[in-house]
N, C-alpha and C. Protein backbone atom coordinates (compact mmCIF):
# COMPACT_ATOMS: atom_id res chain seq x y z
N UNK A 1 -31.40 9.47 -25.80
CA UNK A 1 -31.14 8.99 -24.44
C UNK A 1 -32.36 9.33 -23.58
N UNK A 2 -32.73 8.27 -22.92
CA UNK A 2 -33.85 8.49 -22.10
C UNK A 2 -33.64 9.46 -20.89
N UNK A 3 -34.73 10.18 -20.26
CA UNK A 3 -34.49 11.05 -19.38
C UNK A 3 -33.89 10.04 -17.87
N UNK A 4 -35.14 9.43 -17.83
CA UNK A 4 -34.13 8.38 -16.28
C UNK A 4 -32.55 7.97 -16.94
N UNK A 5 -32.44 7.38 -17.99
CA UNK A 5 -30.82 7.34 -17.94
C UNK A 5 -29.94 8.66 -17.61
N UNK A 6 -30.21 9.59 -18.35
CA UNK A 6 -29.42 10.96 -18.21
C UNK A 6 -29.43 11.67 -16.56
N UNK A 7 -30.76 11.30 -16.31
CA UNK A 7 -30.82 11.90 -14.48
C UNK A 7 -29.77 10.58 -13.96
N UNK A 8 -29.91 9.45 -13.83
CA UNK A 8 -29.22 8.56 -13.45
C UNK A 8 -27.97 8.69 -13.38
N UNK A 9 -27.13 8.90 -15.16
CA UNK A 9 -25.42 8.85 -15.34
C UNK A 9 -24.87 10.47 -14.84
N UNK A 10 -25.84 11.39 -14.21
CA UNK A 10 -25.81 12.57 -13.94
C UNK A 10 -25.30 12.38 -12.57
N UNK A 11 -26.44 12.20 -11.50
CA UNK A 11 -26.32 11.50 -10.24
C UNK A 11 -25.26 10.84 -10.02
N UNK A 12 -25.15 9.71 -10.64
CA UNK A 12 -23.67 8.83 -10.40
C UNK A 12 -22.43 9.90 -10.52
N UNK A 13 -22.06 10.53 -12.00
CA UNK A 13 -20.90 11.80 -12.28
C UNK A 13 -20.81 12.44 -11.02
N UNK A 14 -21.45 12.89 -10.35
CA UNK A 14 -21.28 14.46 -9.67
C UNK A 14 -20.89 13.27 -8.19
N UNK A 15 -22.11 12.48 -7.86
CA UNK A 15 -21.64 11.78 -6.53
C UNK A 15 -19.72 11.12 -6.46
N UNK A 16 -19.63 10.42 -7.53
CA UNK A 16 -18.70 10.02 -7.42
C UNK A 16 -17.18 10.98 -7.42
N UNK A 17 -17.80 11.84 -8.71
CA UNK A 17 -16.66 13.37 -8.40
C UNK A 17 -16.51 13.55 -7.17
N UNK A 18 -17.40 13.74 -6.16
CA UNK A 18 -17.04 14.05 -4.86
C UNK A 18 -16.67 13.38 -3.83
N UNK A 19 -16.65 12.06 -3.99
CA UNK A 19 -15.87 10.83 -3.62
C UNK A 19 -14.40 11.23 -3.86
N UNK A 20 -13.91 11.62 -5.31
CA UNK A 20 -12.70 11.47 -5.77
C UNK A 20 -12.47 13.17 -4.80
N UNK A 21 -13.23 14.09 -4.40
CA UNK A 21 -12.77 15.34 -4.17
C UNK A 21 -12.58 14.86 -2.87
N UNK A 22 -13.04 14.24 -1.45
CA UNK A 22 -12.94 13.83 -0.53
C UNK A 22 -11.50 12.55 -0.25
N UNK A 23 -11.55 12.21 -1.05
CA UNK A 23 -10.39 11.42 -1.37
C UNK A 23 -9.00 12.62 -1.36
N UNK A 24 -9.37 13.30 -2.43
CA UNK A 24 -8.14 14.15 -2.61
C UNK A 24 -7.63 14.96 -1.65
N UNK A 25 -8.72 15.66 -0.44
CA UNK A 25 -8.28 16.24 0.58
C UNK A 25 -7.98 15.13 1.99
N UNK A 26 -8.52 14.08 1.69
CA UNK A 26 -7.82 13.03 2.51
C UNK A 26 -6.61 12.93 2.75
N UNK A 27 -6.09 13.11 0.97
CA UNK A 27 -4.55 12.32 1.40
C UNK A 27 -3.77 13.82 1.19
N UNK A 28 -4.09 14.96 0.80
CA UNK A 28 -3.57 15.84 1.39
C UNK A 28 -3.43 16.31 2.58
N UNK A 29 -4.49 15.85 3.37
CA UNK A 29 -4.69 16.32 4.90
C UNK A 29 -3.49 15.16 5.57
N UNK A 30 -3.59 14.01 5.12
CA UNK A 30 -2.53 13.05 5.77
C UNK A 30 -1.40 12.98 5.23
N UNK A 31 -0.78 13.51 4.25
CA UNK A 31 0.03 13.85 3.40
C UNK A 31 0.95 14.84 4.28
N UNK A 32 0.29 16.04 4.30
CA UNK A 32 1.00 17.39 4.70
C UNK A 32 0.40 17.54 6.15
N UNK A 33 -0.49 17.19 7.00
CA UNK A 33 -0.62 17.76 8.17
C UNK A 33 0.13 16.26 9.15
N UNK A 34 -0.07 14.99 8.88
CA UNK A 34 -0.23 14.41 9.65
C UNK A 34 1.32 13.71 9.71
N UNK A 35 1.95 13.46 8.17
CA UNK A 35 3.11 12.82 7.69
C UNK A 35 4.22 13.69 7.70
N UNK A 36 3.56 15.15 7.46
CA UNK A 36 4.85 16.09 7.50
C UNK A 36 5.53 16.14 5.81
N UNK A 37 5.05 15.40 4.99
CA UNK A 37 5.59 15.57 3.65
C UNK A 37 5.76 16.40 3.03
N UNK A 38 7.00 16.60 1.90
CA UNK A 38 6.98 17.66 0.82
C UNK A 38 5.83 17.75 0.22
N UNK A 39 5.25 19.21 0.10
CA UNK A 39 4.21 19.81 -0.27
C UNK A 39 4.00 19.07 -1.54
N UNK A 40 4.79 19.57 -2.60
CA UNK A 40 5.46 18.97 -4.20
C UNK A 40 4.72 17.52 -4.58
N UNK A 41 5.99 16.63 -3.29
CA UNK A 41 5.89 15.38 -3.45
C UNK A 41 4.34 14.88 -3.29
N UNK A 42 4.01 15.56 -1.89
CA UNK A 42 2.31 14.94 -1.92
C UNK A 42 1.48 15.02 -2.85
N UNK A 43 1.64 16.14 -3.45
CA UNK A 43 0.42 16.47 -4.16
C UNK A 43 0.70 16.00 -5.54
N UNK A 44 1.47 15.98 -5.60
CA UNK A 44 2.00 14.68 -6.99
C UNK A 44 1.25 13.23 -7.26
N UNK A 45 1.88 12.77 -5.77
CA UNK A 45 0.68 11.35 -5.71
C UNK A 45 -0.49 11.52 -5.49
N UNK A 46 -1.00 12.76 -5.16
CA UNK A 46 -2.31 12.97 -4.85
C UNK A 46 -2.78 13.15 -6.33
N UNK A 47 -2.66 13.55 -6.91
CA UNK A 47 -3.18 13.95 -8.53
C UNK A 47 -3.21 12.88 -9.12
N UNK A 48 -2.13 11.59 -8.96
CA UNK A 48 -1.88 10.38 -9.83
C UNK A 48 -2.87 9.68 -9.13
N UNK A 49 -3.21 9.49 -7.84
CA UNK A 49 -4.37 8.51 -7.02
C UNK A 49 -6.13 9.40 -7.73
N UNK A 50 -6.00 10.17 -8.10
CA UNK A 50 -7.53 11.25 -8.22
C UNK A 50 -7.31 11.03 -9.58
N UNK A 51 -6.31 11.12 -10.66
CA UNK A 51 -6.65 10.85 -11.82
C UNK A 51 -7.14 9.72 -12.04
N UNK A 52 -6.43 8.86 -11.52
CA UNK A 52 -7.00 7.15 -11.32
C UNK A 52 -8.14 6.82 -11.10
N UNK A 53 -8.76 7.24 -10.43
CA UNK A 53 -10.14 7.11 -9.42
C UNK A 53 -11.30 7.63 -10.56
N UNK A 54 -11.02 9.00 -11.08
CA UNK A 54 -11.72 9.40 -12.03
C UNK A 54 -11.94 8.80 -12.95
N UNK A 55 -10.91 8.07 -13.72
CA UNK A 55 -11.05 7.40 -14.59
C UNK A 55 -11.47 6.26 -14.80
N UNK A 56 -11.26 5.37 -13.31
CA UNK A 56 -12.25 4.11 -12.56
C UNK A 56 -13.76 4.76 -12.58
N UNK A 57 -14.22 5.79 -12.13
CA UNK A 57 -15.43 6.07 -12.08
C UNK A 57 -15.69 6.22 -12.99
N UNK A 58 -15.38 6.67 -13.84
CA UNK A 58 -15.92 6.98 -15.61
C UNK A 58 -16.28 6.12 -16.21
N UNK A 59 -15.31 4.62 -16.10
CA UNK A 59 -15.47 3.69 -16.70
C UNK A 59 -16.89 3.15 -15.89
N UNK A 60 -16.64 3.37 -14.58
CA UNK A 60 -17.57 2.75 -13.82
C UNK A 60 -19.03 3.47 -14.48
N UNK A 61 -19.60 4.73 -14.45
CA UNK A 61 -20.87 5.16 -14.80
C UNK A 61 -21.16 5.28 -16.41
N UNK A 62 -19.69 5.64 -17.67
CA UNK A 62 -20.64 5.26 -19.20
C UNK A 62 -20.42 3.60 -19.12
N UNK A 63 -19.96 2.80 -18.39
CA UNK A 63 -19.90 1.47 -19.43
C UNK A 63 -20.99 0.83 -20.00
């Protein structure tokens, strides 16, 4: 694997991880501060929306 590819699919991994980490305190912050929701319940869909995303991005940076 060439070095610009590996700096490249590196760059993309970590940026987009933190997309999905900004995401995740999004909908916890609107979840539990703003909606008033069960702690439980939020963070339930919060894990199923961030697993999702991760796995969109994954596909998105090896395809």
């Amino acid at each position: 694997m060439a070095l610009h590819t590996l700096l490249k699919e590196s760059i993309s991994f970590f940026t987009l991880r933190g997309a999905s980490l900004l995401a995740d305190t999004a909908i916890l912050f609107v979840g539990l501060t703003l909606l008033k929701g069960s702690p439980i319940i939020v963070k339930i869909i919060d894990q199923i929306v961030v697993i999702a995303l991760n796995y969109v991005f994954s596909k998105h940076i090896f395809a």
